[in-house]
C-alpha atoms as a PDB file:
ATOM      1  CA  UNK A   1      -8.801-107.849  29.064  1.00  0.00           C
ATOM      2  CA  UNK A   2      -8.694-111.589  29.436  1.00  0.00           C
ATOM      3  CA  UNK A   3      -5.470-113.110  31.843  1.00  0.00           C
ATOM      4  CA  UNK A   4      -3.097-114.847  29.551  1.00  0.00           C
ATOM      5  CA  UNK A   5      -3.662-118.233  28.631  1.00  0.00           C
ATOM      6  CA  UNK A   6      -7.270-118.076  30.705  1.00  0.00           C
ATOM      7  CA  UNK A   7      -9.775-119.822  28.762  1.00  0.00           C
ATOM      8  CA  UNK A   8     -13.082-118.102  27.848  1.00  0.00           C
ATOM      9  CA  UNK A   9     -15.864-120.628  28.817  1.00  0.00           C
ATOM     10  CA  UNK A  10     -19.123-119.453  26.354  1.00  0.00           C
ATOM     11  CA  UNK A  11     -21.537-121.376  24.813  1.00  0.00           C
ATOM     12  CA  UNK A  12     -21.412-119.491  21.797  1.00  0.00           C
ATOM     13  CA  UNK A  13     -18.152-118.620  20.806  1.00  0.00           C
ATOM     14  CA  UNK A  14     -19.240-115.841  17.913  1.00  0.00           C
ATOM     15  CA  UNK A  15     -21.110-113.895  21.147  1.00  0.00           C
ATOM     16  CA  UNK A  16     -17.820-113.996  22.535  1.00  0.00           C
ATOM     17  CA  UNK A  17     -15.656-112.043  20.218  1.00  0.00           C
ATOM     18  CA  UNK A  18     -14.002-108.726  20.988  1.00  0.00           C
ATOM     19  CA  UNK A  19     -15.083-106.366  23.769  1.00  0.00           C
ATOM     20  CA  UNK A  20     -17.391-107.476  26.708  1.00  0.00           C
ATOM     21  CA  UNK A  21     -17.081-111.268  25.674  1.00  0.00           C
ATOM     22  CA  UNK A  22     -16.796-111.503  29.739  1.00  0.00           C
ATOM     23  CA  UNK A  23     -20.576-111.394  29.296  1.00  0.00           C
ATOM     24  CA  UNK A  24     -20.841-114.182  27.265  1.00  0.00           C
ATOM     25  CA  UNK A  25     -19.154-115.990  29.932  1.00  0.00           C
ATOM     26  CA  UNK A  26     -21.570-114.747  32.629  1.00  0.00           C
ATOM     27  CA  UNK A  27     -24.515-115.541  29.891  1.00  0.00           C
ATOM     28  CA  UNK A  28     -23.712-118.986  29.703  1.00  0.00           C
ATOM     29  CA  UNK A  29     -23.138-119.471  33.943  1.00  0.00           C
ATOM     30  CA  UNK A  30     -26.519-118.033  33.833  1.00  0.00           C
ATOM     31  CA  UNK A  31     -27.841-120.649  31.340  1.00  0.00           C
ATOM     32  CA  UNK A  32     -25.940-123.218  33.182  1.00  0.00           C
ATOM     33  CA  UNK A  33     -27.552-122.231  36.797  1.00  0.00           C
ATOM     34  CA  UNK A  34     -30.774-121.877  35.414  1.00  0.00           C
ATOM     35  CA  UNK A  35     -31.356-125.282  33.934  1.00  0.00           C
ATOM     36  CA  UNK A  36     -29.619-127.475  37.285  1.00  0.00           C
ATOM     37  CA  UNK A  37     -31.847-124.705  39.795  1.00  0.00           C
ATOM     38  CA  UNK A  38     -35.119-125.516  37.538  1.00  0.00           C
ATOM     39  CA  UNK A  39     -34.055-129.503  38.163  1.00  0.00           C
ATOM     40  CA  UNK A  40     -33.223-129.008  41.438  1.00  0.00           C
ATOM     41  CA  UNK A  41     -36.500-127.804  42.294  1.00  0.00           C
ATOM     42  CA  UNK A  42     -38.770-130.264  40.197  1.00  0.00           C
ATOM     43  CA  UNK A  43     -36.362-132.977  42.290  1.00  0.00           C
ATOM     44  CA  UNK A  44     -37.382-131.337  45.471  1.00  0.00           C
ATOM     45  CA  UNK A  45     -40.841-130.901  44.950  1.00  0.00           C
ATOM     46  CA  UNK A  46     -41.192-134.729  43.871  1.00  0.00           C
ATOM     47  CA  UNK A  47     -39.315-135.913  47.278  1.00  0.00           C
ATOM     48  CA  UNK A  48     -41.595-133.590  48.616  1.00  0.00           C
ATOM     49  CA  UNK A  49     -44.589-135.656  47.199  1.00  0.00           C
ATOM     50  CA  UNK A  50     -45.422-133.922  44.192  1.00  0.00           C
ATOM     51  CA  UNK A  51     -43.527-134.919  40.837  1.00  0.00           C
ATOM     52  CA  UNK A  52     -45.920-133.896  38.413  1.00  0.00           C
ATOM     53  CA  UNK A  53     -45.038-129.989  38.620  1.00  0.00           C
ATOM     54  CA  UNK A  54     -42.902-127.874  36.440  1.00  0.00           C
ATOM     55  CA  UNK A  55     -40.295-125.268  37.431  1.00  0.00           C
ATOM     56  CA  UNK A  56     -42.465-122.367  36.653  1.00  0.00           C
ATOM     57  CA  UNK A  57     -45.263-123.904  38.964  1.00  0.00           C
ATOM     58  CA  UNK A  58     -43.217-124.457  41.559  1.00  0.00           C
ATOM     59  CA  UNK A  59     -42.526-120.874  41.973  1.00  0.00           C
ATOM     60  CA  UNK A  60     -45.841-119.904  41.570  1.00  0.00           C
ATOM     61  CA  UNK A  61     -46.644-122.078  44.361  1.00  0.00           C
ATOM     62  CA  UNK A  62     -43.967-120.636  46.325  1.00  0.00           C
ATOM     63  CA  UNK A  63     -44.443-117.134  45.272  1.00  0.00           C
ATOM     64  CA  UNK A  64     -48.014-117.441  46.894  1.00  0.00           C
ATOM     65  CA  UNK A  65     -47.162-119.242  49.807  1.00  0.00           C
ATOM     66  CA  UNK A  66     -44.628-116.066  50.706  1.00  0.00           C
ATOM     67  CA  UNK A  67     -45.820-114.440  53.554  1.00  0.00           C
ATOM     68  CA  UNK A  68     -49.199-116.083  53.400  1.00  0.00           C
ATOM     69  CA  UNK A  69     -50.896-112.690  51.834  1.00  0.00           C
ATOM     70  CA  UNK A  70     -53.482-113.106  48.895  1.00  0.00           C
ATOM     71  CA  UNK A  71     -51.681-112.384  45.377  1.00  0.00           C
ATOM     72  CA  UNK A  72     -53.100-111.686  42.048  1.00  0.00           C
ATOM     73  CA  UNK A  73     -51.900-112.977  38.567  1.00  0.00           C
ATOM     74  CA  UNK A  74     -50.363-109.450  38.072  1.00  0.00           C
ATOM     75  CA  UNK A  75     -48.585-109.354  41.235  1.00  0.00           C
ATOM     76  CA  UNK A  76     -46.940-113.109  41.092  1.00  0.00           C
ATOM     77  CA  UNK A  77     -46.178-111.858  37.331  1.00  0.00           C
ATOM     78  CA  UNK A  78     -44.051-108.676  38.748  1.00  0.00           C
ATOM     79  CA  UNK A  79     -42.166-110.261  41.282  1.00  0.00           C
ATOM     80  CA  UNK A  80     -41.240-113.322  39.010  1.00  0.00           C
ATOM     81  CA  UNK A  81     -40.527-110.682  36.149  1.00  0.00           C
ATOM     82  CA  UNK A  82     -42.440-112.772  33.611  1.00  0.00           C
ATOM     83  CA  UNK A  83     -43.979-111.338  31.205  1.00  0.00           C
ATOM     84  CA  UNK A  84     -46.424-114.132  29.650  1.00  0.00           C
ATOM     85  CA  UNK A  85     -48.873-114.096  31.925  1.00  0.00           C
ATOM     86  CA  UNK A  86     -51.169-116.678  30.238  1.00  0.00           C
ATOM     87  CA  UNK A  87     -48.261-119.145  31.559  1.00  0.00           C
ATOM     88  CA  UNK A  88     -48.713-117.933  35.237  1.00  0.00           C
ATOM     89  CA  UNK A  89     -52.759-118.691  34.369  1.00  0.00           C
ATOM     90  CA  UNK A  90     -52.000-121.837  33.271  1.00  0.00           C
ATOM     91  CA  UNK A  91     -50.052-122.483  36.486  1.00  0.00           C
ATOM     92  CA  UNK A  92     -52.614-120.992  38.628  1.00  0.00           C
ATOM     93  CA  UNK A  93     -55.193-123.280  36.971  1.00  0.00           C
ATOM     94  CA  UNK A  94     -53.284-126.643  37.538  1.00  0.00           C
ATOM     95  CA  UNK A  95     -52.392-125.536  41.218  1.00  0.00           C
ATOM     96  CA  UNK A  96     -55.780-125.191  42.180  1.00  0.00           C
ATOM     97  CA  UNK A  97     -57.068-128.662  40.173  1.00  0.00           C
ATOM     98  CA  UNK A  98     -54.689-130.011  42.868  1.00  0.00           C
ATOM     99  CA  UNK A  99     -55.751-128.150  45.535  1.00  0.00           C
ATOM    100  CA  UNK A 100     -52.539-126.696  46.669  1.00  0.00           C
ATOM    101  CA  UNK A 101     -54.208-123.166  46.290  1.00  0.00           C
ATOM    102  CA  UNK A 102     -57.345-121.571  46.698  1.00  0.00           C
ATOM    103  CA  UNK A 103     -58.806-118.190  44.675  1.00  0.00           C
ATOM    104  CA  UNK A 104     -61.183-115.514  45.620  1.00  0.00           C
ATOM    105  CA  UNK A 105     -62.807-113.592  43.382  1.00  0.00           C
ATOM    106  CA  UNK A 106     -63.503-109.516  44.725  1.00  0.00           C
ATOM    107  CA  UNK A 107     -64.649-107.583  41.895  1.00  0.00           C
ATOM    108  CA  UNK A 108     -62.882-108.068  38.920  1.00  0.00           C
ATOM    109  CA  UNK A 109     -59.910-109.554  40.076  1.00  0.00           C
ATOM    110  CA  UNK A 110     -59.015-113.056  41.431  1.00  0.00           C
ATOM    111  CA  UNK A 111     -57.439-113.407  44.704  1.00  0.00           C
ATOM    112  CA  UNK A 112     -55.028-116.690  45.263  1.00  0.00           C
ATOM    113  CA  UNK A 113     -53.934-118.126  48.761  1.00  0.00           C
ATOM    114  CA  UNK A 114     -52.099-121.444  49.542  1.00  0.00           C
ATOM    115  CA  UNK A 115     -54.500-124.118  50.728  1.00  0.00           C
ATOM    116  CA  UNK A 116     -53.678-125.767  54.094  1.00  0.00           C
ATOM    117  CA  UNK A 117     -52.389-128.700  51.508  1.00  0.00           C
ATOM    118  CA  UNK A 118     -49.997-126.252  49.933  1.00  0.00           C
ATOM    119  CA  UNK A 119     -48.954-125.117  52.585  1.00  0.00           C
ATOM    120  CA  UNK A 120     -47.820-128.302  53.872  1.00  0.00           C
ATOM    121  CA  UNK A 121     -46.038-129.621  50.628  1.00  0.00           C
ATOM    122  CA  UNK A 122     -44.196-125.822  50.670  1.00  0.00           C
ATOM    123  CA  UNK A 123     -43.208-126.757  54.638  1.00  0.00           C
ATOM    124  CA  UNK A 124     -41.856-130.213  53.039  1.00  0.00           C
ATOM    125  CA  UNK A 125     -40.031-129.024  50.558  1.00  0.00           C
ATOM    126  CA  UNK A 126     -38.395-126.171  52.773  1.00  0.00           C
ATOM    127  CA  UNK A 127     -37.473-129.514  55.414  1.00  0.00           C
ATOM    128  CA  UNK A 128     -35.747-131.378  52.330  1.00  0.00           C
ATOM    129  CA  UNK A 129     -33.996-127.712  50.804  1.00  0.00           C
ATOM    130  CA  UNK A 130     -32.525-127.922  54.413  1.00  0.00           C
ATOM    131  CA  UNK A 131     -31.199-131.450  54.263  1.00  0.00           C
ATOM    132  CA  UNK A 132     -30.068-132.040  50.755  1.00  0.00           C
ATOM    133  CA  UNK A 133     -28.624-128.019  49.775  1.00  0.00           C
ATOM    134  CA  UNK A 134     -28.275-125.779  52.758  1.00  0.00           C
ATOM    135  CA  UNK A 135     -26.490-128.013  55.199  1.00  0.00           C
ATOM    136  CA  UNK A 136     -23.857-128.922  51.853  1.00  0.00           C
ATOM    137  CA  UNK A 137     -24.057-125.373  51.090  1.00  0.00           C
ATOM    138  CA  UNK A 138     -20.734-124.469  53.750  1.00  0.00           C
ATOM    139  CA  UNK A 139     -18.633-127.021  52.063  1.00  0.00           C
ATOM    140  CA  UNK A 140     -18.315-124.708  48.472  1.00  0.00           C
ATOM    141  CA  UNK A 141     -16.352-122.084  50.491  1.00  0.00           C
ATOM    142  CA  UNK A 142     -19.167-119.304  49.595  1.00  0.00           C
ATOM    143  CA  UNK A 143     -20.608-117.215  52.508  1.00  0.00           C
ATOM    144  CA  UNK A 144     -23.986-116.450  53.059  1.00  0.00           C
ATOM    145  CA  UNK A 145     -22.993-112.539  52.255  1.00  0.00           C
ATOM    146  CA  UNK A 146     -21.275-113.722  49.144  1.00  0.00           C
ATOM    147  CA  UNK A 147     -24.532-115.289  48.024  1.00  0.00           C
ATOM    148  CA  UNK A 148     -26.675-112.389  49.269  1.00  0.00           C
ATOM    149  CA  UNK A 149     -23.865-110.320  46.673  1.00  0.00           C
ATOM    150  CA  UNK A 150     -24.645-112.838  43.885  1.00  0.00           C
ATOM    151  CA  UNK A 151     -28.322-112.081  44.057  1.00  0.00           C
ATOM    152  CA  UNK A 152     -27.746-108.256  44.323  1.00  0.00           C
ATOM    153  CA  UNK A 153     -25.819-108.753  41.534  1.00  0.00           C
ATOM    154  CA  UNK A 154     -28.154-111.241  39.344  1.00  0.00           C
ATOM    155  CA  UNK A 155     -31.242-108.888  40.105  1.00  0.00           C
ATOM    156  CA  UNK A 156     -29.098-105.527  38.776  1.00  0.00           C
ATOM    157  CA  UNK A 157     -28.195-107.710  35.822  1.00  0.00           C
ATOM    158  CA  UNK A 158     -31.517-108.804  35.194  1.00  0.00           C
ATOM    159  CA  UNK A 159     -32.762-104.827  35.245  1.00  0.00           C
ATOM    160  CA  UNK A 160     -29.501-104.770  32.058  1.00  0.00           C
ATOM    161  CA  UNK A 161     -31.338-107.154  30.070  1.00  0.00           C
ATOM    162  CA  UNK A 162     -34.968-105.906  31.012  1.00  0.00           C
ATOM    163  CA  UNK A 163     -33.457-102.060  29.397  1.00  0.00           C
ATOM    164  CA  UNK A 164     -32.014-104.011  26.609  1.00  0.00           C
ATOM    165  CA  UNK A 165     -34.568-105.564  25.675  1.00  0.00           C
ATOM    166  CA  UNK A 166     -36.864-102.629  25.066  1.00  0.00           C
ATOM    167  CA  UNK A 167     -34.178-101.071  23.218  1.00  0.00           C
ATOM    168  CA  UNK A 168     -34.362-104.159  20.682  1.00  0.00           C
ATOM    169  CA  UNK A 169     -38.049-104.251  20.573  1.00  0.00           C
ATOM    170  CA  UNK A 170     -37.916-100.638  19.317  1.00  0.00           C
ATOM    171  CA  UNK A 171     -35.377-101.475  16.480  1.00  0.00           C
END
């Protein structure tokens, strides 16, 4: 139960009625987060010289660049957890127009790597992350193993929805 006189803080107040309206409240931080991490990263990326790409591209780009190992559509798809793959495609596509990746074909499946030129905007971005979040990042009183608990927490909750949402495609 709720502490007296502690305000619920939803963003939809008939999702927040009865028992578990806690996750309402944890629904909407997630909403909140979401949208101010997806412009923090399209604000990075365009200090970082390129304005013109979208959240989702940005961690493709990323997502490739990590640990500078070939990926396939299906394996950036996995670790990203999205399921519409034609959106990682499209993303793929425009990353290579700019030349910020390159692709390998072996058999039937395509084989992406960051281009030297990726590579480089990923190293400038990681420079300006440093500057403008991680060096503020001691002044919001959260540890590094609090964050690293956040995350453990976020990915657990994230295998919650994944369940639940099977169970409503079923219905």
């Amino acid at each position: 139960m709720s502490e007296p006189g502690r305000r619920r803080i939803v963003s939809s107040r008939h999702l927040a009625q009865g028992e578990g309206w806690e996750t309402s409240e944890f629904e909407f931080g997630m909403i909140i987060a979401y949208n101010a991490f997806s412009r923090w990263m399209q604000r990075c990326m365009a200090a970082a010289g390129m304005p013109e790409l979208s959240s989702l591209e940005i961690l493709v780009l990323h997502n490739t660049n990590h640990r500078a190992r070939e990926k396939r559509l299906a394996d950036i798809a996995f670790l990203l957890n999205i399921e519409d793959t034609h959106t990682i495609n499209y993303a793929l596509r425009k990353l290579l127009k700019l030349d910020l990746l390159t692709s390998r074909k072996r058999g039937k499946e395509v084989f992406y790597l960051t281009s030297e030129k990726g590579r480089d905007l990923c190293e400038r971005y990681r420079i300006i992350r440093q500057q403008c979040l991680l060096e503020a990042m001691p002044q919001n009183g959260v540890s590094g193993d609090e964050l690293s608990k956040f995350g453990a927490i976020l990915r657990s909750m994230s295998g919650q929805y994944d369940q639940a949402s099977r169970a409503a495609s079923s219905l």
